[in-house]
N, C-alpha and C. Protein backbone atom coordinates (compact mmCIF):
# COMPACT_ATOMS: atom_id res chain seq x y z
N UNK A 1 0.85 -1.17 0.00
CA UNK A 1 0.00 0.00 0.00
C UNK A 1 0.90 1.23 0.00
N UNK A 2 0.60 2.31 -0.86
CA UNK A 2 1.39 3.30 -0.96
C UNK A 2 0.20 4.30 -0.85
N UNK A 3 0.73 5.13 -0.18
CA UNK A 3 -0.32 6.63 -0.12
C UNK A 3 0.76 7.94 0.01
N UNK A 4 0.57 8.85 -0.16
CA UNK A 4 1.16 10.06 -0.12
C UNK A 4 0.50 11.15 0.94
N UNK A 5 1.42 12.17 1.60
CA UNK A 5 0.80 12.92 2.37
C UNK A 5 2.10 13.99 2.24
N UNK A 6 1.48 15.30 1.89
CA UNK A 6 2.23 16.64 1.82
C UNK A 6 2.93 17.10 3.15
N UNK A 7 4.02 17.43 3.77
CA UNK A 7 4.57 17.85 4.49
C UNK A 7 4.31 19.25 4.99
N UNK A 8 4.16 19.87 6.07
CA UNK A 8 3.41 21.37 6.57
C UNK A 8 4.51 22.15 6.16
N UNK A 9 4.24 23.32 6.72
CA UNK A 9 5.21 24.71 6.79
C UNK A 9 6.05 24.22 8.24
N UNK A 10 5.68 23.35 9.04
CA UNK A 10 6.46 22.51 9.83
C UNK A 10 7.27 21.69 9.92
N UNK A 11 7.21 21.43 8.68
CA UNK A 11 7.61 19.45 8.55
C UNK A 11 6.47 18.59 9.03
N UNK A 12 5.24 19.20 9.55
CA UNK A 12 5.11 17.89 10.21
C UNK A 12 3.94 16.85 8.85
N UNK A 13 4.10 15.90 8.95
CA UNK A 13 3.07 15.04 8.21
C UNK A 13 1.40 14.21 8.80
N UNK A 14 0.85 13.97 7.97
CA UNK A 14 -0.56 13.61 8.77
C UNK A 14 -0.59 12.21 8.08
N UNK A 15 -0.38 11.23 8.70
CA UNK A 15 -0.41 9.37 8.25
C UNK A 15 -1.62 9.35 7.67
N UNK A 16 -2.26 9.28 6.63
CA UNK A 16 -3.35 8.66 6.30
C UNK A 16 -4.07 7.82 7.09
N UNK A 17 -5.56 7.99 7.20
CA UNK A 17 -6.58 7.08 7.58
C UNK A 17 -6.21 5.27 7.64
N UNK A 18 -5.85 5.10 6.37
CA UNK A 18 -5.80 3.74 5.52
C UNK A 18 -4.33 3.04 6.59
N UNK A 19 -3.76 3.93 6.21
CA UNK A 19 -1.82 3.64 7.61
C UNK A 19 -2.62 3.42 8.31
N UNK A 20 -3.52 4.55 9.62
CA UNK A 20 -3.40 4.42 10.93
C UNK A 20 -4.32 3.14 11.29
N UNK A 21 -5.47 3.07 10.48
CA UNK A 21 -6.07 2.20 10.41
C UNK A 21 -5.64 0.33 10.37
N UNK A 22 -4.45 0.20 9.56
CA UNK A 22 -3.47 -0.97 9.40
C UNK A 22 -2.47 -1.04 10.34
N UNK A 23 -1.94 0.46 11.39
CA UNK A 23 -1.25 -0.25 12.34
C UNK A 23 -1.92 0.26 13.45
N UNK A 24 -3.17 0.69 13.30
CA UNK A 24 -3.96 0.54 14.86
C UNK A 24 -3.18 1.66 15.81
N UNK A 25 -3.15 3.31 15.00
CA UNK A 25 -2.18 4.23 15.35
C UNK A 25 -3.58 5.05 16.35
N UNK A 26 -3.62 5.39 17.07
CA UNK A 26 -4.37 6.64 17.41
C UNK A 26 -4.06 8.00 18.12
N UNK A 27 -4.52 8.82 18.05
CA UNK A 27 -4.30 10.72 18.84
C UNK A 27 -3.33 10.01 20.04
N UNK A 28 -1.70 10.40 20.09
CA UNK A 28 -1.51 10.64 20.94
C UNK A 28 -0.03 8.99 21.14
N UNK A 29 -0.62 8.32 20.25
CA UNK A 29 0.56 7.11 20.24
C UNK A 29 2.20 7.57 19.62
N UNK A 30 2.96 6.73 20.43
CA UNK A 30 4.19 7.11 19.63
C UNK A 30 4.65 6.37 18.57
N UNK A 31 5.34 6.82 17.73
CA UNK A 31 5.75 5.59 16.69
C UNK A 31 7.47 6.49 16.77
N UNK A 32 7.89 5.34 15.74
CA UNK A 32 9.25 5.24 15.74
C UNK A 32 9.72 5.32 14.19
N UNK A 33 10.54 6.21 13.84
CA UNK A 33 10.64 6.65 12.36
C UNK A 33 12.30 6.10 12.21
N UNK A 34 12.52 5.51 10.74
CA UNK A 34 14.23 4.68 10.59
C UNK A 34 13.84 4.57 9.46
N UNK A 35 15.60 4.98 8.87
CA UNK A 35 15.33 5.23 7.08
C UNK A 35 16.22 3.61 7.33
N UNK A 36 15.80 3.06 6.03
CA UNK A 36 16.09 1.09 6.10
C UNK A 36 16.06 1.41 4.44
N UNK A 37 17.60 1.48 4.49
CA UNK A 37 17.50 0.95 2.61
C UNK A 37 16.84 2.21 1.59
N UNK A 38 17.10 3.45 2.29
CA UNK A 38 17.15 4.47 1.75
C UNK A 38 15.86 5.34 1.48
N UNK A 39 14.93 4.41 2.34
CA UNK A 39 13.60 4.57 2.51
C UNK A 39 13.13 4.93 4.12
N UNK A 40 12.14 5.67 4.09
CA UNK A 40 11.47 6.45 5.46
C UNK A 40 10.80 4.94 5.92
N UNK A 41 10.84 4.62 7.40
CA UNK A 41 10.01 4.00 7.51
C UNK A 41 9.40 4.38 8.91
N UNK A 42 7.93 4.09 8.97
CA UNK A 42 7.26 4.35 10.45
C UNK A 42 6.48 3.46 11.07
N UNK A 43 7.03 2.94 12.13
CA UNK A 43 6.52 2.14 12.74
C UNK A 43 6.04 2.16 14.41
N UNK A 44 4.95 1.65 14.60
CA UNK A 44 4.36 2.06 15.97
C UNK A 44 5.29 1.30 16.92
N UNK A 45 5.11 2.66 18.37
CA UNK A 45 6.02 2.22 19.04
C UNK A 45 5.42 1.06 20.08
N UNK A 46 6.33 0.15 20.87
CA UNK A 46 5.55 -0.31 21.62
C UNK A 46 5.30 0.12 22.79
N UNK A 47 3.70 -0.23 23.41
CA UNK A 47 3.25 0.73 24.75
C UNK A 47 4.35 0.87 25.88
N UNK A 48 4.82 -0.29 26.13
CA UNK A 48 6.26 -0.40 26.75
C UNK A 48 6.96 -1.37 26.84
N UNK A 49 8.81 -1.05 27.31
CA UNK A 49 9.59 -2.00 26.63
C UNK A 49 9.36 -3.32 27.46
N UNK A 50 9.25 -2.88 28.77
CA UNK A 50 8.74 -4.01 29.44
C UNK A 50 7.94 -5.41 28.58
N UNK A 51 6.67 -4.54 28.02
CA UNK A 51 5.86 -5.14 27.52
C UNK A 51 6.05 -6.20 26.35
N UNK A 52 7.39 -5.06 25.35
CA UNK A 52 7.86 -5.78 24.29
C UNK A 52 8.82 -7.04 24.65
N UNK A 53 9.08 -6.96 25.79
CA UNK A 53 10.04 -8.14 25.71
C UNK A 53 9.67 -8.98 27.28
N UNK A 54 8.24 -8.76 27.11
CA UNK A 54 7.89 -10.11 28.08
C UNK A 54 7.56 -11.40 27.19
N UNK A 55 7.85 -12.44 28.00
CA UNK A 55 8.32 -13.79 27.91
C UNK A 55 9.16 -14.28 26.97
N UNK A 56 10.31 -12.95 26.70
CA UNK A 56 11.71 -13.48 25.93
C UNK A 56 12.31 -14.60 26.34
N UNK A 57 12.21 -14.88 27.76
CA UNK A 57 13.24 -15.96 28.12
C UNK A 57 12.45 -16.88 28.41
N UNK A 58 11.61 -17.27 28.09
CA UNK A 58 10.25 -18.05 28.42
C UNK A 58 11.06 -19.41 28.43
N UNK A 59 11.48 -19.76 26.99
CA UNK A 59 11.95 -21.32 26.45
C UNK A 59 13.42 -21.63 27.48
N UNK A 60 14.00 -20.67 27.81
CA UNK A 60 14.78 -20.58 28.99
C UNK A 60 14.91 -21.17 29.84
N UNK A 61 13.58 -20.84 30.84
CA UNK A 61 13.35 -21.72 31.73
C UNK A 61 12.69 -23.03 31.62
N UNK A 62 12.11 -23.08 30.66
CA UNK A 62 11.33 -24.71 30.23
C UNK A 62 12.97 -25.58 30.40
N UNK A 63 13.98 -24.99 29.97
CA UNK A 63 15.08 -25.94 29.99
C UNK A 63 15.79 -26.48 31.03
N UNK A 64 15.60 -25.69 31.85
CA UNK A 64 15.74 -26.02 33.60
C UNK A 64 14.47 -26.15 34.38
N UNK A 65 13.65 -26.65 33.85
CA UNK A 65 12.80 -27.49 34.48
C UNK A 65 11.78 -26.12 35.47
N UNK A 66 11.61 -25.17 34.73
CA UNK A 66 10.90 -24.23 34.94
C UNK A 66 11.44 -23.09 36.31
N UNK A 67 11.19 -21.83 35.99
CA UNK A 67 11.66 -20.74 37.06
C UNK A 67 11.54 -21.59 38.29
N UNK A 68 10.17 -22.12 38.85
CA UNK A 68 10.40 -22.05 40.12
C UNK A 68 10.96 -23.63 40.92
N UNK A 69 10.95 -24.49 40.27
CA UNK A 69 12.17 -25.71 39.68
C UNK A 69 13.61 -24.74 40.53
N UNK A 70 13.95 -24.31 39.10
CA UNK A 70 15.47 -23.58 39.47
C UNK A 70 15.69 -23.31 40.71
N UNK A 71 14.92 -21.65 41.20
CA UNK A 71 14.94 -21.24 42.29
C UNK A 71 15.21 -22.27 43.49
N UNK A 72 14.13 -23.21 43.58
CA UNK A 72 13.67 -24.20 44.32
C UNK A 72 15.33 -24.71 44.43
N UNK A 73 15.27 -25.24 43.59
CA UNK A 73 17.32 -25.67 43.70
C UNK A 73 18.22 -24.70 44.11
N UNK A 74 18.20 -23.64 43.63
CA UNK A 74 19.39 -22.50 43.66
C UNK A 74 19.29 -22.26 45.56
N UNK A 75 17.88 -22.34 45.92
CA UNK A 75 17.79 -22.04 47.36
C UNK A 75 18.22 -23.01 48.10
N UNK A 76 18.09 -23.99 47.70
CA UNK A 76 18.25 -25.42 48.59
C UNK A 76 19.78 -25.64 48.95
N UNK A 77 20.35 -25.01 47.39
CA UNK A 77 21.74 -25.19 47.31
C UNK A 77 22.76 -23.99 48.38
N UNK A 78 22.18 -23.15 48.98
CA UNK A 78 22.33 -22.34 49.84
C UNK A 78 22.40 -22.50 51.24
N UNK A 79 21.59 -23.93 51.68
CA UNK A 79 21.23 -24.22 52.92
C UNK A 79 22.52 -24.56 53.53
């Protein structure tokens, strides 16, 4: 999808309906702008980083026999 939008006496630009609509942008969200290959690109930011990178280490702990597995050992191993 390609759309066009004129730039202000600001710079600033207005995303088309059809964009905000496809990444679910609304009044007030942040997004994140990176030229990739010589091209503008904009992409929504996430609500937070927290958020973006919960259950990264998920498969992690499945490998030690789950977080509280571990712990359970790591404490025992303390006694």
């Amino acid at each position: 999808m390609t759309l066009s939008s004129r730039l202000t006496s600001k710079c600033q630009v207005t995303v088309p309906k059809e964009i905000r609509k496809a990444l679910r942008l609304s009044p007030g969200n942040l997004v994140h702008f990176a030229i990739e290959g010589g091209k503008a690109v904009l992409r929504p930011a996430p609500e937070s980083h927290a958020k973006a990178l919960k259950g990264l280490g998920k498969d992690s702990w499945r490998s030690l026999g789950g977080a509280d597995r571990f712990l359970r050992r790591e404490r025992d191993s303390w006694a």
